[in-house]
C-alpha atoms as a PDB file:
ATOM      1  CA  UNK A   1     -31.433 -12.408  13.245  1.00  0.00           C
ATOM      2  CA  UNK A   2     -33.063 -14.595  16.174  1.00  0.00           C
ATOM      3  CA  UNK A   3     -34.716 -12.362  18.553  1.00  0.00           C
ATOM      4  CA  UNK A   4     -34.271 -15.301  20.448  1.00  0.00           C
ATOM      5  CA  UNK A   5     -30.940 -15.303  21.643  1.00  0.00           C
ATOM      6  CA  UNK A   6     -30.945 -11.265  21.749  1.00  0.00           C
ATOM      7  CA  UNK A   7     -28.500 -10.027  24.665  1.00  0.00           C
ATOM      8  CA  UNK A   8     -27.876  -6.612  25.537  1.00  0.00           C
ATOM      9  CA  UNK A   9     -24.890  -4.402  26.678  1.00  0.00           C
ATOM     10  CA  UNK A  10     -25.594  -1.114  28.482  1.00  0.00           C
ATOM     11  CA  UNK A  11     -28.654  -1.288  26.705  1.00  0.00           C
ATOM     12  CA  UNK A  12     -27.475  -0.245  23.620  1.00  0.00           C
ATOM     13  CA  UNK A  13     -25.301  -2.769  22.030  1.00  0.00           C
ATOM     14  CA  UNK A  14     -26.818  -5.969  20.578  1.00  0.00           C
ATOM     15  CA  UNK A  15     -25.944  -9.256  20.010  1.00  0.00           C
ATOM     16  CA  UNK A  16     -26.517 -12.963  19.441  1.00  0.00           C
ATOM     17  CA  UNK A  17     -24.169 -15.211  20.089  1.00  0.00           C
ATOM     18  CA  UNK A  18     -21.222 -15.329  22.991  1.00  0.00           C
ATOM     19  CA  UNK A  19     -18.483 -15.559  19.930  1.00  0.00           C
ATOM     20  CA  UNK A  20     -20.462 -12.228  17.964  1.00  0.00           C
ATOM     21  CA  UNK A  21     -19.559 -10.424  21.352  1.00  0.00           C
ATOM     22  CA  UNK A  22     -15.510 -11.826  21.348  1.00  0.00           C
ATOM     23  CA  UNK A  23     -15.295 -10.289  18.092  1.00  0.00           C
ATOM     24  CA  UNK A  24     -16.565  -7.013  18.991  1.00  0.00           C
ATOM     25  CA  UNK A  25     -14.268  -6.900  21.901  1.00  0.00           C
ATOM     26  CA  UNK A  26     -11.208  -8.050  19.980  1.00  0.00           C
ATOM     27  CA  UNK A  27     -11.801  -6.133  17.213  1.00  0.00           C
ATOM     28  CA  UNK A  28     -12.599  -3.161  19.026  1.00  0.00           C
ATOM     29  CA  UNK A  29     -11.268   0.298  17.674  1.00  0.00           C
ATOM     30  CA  UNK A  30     -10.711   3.708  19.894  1.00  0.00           C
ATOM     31  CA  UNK A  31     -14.477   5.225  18.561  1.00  0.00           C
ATOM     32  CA  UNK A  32     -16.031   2.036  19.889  1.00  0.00           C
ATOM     33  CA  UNK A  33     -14.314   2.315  22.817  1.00  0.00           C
ATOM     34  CA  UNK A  34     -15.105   5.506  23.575  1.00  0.00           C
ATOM     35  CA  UNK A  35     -18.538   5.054  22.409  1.00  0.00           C
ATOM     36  CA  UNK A  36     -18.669   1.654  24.915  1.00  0.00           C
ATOM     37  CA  UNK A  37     -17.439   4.127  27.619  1.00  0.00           C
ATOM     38  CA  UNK A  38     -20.017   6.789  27.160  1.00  0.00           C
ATOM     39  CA  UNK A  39     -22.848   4.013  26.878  1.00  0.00           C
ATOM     40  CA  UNK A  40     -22.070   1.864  29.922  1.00  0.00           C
ATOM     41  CA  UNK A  41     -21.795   5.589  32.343  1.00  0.00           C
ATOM     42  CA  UNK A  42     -25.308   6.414  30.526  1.00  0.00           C
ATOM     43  CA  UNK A  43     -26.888   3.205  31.746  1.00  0.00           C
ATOM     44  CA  UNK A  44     -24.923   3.094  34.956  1.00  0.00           C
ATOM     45  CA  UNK A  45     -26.478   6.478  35.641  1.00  0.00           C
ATOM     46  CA  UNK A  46     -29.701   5.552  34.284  1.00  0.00           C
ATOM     47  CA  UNK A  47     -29.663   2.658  37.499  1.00  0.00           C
ATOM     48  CA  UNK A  48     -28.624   4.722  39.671  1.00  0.00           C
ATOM     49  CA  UNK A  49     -25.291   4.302  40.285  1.00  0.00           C
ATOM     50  CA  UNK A  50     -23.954   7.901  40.747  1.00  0.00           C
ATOM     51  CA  UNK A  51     -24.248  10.568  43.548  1.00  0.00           C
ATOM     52  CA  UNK A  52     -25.143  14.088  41.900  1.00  0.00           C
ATOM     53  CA  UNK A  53     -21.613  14.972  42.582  1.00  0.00           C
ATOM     54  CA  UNK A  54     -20.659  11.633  40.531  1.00  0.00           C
ATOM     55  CA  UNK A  55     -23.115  12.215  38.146  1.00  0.00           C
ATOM     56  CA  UNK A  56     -21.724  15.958  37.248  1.00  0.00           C
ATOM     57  CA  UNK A  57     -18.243  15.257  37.517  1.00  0.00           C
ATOM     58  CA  UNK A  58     -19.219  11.898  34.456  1.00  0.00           C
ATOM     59  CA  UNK A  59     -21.482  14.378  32.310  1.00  0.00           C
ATOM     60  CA  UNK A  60     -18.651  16.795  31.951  1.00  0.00           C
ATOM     61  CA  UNK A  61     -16.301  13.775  31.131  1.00  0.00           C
ATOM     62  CA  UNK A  62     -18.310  12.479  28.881  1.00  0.00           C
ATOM     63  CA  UNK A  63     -18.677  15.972  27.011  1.00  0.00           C
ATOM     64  CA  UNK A  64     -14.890  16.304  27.253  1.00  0.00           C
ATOM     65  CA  UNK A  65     -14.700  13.446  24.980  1.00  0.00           C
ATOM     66  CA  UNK A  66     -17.588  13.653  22.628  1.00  0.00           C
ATOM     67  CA  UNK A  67     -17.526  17.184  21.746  1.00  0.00           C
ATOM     68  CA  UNK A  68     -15.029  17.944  18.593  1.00  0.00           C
ATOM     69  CA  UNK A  69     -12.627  20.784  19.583  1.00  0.00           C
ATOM     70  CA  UNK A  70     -13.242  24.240  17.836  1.00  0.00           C
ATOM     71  CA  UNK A  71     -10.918  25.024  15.173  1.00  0.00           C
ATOM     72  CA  UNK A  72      -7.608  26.811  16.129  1.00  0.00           C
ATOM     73  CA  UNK A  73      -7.498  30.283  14.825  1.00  0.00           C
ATOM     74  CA  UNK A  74      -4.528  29.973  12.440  1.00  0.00           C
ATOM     75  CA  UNK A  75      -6.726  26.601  10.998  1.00  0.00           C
ATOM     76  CA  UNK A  76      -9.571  29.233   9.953  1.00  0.00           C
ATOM     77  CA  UNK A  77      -7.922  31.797   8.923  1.00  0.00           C
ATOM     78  CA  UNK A  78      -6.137  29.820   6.308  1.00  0.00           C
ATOM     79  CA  UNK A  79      -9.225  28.252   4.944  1.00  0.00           C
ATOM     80  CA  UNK A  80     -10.460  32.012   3.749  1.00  0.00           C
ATOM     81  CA  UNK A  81      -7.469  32.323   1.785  1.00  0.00           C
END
């Protein structure tokens, strides 16, 4: 990989060249979406961008969406079985 030519999104996601970056974007599925989401509020809030009222209301958002949803009860209950 040239180092080179190295650009950066929301300082996480890397890439070289302007057509690597169209097929990221084209081929982009719901996870990466959600994970491009997540990223670019992270770095916006890492500039600055928020309030503290912004910036609470965006961390629970972001938890909202990352964090897996417990099991419902009748879900467990069968796996003992």
């Amino acid at each position: 990989m040239n180092q080179e030519n190295l650009n950066e999104l929301f300082g996480t996601i890397k890439y070289n060249e302007p057509h690597e970056l169209n097929k990221f974007i084209d081929d982009m599925s719901t996870d990466q979406a959600i994970f491009c989401l997540v990223h670019s509020v992270r770095h916006a809030h890492k500039l600055g961008i928020f309030n503290m009222e912004e910036s609470e209301v965006v961390s629970k958002a972001i938890r909202v969406i990352t964090t897996p949803k417990p099991l419902d009860k009748k879900e467990t209950e069968g796996d003992s079985e």
